[in-house]
C-alpha atoms as a PDB file:
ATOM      1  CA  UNK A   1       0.000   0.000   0.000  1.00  0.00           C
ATOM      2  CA  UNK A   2       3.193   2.159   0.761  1.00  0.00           C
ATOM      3  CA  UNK A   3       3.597   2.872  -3.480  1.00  0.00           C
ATOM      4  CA  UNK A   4      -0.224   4.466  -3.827  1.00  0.00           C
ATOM      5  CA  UNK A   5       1.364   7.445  -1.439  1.00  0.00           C
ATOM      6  CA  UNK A   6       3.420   9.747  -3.586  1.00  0.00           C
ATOM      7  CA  UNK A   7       0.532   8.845  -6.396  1.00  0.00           C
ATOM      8  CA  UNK A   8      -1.988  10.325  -4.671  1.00  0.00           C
ATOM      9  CA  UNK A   9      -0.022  13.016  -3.283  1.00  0.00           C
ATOM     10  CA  UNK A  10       0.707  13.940  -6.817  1.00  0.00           C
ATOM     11  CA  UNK A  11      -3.156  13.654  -7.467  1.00  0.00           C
ATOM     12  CA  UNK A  12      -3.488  16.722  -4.757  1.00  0.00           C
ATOM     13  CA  UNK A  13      -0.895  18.600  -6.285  1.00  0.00           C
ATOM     14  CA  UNK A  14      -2.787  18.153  -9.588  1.00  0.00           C
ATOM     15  CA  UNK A  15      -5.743  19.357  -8.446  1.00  0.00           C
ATOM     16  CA  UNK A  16      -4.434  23.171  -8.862  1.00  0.00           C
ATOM     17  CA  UNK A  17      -8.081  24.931  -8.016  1.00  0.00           C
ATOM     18  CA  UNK A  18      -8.651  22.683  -4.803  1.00  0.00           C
ATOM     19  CA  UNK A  19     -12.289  21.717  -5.723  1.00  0.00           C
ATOM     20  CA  UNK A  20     -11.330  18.094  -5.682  1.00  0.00           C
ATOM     21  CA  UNK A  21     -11.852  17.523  -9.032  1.00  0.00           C
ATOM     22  CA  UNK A  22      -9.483  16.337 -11.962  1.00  0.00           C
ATOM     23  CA  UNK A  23      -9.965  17.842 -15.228  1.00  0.00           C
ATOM     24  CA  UNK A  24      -8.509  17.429 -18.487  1.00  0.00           C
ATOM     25  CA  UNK A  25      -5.702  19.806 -18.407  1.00  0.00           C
ATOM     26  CA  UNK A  26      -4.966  18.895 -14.294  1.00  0.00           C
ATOM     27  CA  UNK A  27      -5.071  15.100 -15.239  1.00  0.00           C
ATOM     28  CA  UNK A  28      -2.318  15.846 -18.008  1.00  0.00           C
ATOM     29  CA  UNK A  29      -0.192  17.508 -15.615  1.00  0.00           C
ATOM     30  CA  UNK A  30      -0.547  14.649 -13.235  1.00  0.00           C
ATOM     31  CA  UNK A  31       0.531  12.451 -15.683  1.00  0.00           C
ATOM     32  CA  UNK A  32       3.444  14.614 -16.175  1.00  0.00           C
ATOM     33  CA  UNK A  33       4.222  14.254 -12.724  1.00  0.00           C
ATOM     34  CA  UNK A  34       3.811  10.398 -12.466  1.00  0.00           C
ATOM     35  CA  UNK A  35       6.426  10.345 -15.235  1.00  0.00           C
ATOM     36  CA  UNK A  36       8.985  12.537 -13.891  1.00  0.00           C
ATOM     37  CA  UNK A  37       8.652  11.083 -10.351  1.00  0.00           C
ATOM     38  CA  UNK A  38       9.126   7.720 -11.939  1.00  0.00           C
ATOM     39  CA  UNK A  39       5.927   6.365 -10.951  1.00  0.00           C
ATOM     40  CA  UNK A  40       5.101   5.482 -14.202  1.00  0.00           C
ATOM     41  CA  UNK A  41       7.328   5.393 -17.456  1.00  0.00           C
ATOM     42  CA  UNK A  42       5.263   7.199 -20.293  1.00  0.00           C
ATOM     43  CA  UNK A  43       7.001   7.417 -23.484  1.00  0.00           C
ATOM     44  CA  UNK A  44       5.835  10.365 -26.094  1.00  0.00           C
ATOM     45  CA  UNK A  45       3.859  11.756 -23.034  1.00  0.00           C
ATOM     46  CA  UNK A  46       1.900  14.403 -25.037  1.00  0.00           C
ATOM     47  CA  UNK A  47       1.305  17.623 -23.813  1.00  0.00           C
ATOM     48  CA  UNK A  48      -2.462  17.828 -25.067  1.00  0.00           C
ATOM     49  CA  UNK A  49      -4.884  15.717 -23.537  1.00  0.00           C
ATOM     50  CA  UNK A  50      -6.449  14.684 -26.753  1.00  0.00           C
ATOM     51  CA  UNK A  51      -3.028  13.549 -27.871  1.00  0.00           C
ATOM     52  CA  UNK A  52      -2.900  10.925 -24.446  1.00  0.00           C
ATOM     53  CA  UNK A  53      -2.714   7.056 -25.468  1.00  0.00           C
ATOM     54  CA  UNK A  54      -6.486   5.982 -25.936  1.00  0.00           C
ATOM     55  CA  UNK A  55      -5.949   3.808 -22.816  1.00  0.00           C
ATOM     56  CA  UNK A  56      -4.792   7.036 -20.363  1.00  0.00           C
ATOM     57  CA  UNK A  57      -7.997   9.077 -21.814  1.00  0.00           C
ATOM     58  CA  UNK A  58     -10.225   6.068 -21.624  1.00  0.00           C
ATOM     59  CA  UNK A  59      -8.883   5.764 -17.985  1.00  0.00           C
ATOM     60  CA  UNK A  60      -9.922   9.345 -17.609  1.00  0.00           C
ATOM     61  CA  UNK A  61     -13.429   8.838 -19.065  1.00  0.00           C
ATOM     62  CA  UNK A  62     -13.941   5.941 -16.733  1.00  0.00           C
ATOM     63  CA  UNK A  63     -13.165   7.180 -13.728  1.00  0.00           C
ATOM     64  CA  UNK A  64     -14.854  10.615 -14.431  1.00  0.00           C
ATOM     65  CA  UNK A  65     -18.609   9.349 -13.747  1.00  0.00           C
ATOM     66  CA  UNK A  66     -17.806   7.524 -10.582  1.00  0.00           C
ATOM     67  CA  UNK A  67     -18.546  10.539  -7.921  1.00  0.00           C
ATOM     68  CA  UNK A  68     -20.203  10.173  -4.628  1.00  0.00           C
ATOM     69  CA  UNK A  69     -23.914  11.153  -4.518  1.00  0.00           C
ATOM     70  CA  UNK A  70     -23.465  14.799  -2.588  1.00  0.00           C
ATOM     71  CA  UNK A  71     -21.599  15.732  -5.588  1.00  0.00           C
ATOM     72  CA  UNK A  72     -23.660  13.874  -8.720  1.00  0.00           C
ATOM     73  CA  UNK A  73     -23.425  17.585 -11.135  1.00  0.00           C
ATOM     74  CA  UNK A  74     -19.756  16.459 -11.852  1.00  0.00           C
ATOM     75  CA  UNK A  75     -20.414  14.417 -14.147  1.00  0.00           C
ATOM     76  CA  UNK A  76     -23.332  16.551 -15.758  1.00  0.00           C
ATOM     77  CA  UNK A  77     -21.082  19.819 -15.751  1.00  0.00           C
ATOM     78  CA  UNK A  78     -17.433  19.386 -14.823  1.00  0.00           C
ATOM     79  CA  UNK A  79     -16.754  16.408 -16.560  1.00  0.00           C
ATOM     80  CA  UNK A  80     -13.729  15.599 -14.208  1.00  0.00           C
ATOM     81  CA  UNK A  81     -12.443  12.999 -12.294  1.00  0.00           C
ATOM     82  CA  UNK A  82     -13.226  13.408  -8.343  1.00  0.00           C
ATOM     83  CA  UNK A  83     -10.680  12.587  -5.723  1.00  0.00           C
ATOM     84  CA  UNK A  84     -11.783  14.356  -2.877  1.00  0.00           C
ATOM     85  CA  UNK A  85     -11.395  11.437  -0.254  1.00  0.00           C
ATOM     86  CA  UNK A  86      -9.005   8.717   0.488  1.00  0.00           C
ATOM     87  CA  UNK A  87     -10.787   5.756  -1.589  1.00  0.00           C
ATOM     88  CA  UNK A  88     -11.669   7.714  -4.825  1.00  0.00           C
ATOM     89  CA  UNK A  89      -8.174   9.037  -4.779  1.00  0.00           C
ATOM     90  CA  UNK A  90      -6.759   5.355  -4.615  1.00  0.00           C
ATOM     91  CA  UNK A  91      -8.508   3.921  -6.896  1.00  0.00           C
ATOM     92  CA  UNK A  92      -7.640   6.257  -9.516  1.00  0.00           C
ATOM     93  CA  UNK A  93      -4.413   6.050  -8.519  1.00  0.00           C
ATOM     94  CA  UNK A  94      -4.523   2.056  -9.354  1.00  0.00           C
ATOM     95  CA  UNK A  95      -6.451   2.198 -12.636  1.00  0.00           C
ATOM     96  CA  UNK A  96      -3.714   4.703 -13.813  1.00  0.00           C
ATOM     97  CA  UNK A  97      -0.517   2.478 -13.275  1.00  0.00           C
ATOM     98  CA  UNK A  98      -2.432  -0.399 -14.267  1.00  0.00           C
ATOM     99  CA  UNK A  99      -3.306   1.713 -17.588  1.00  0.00           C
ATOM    100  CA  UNK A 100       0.043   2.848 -17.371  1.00  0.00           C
ATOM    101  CA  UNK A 101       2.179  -0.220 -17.311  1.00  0.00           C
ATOM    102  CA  UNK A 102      -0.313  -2.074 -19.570  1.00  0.00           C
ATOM    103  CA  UNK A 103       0.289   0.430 -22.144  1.00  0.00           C
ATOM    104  CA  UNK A 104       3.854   0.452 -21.396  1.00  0.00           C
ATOM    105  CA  UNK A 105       3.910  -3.462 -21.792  1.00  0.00           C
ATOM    106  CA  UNK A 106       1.957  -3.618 -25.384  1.00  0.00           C
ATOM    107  CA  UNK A 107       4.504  -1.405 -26.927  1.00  0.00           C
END
């Protein structure tokens, strides 16, 4: 459980306006991050989302309806990715490595 730490740590730095939400652009730069921290190796990491592997924006698209009831409008309006507690924020964090080294693997 110790590795899912500086992940989601990263995921709070990402989430530059603080309203616990991931969006496009904040999810890039998180990427970015997971890369340069050696989380995750990323070659041709883009710097456009729409330019992201299909898996990384297909992890994105997943993840981005799962919100907790209080805050059901972000997926109507924000279209982001929420990681405002603990377990959303781990999860993502898992999908994305396992997106991550899958894609890395297939290459």
């Amino acid at each position: 459980e110790q590795e899912e730490k500086p992940c989601a740590s990263l995921l709070q730095q990402a989430d530059i306006d603080n309203n616990k939400m991931l969006t496009t652009s904040e999810y890039l730069s998180f990427m970015h991050s997971m890369h340069d921290s050696n989380i995750l190796s990323l070659e041709n990491l883009s710097d456009e989302y729409a330019s992201l592997s299909f898996g990384l924006r297909l992890n994105f698209l997943n993840q981005q309806c799962k919100c907790p009831q209080a805050l059901s409008e972000c997926c109507e309006y924000e279209k982001g990715v929420y990681v405002g507690d603990e377990s959303a924020a781990a999860e993502f964090c898992r999908t994305t490595m396992e997106v991550g080294l899958e894609g890395k693997a297939r290459r």
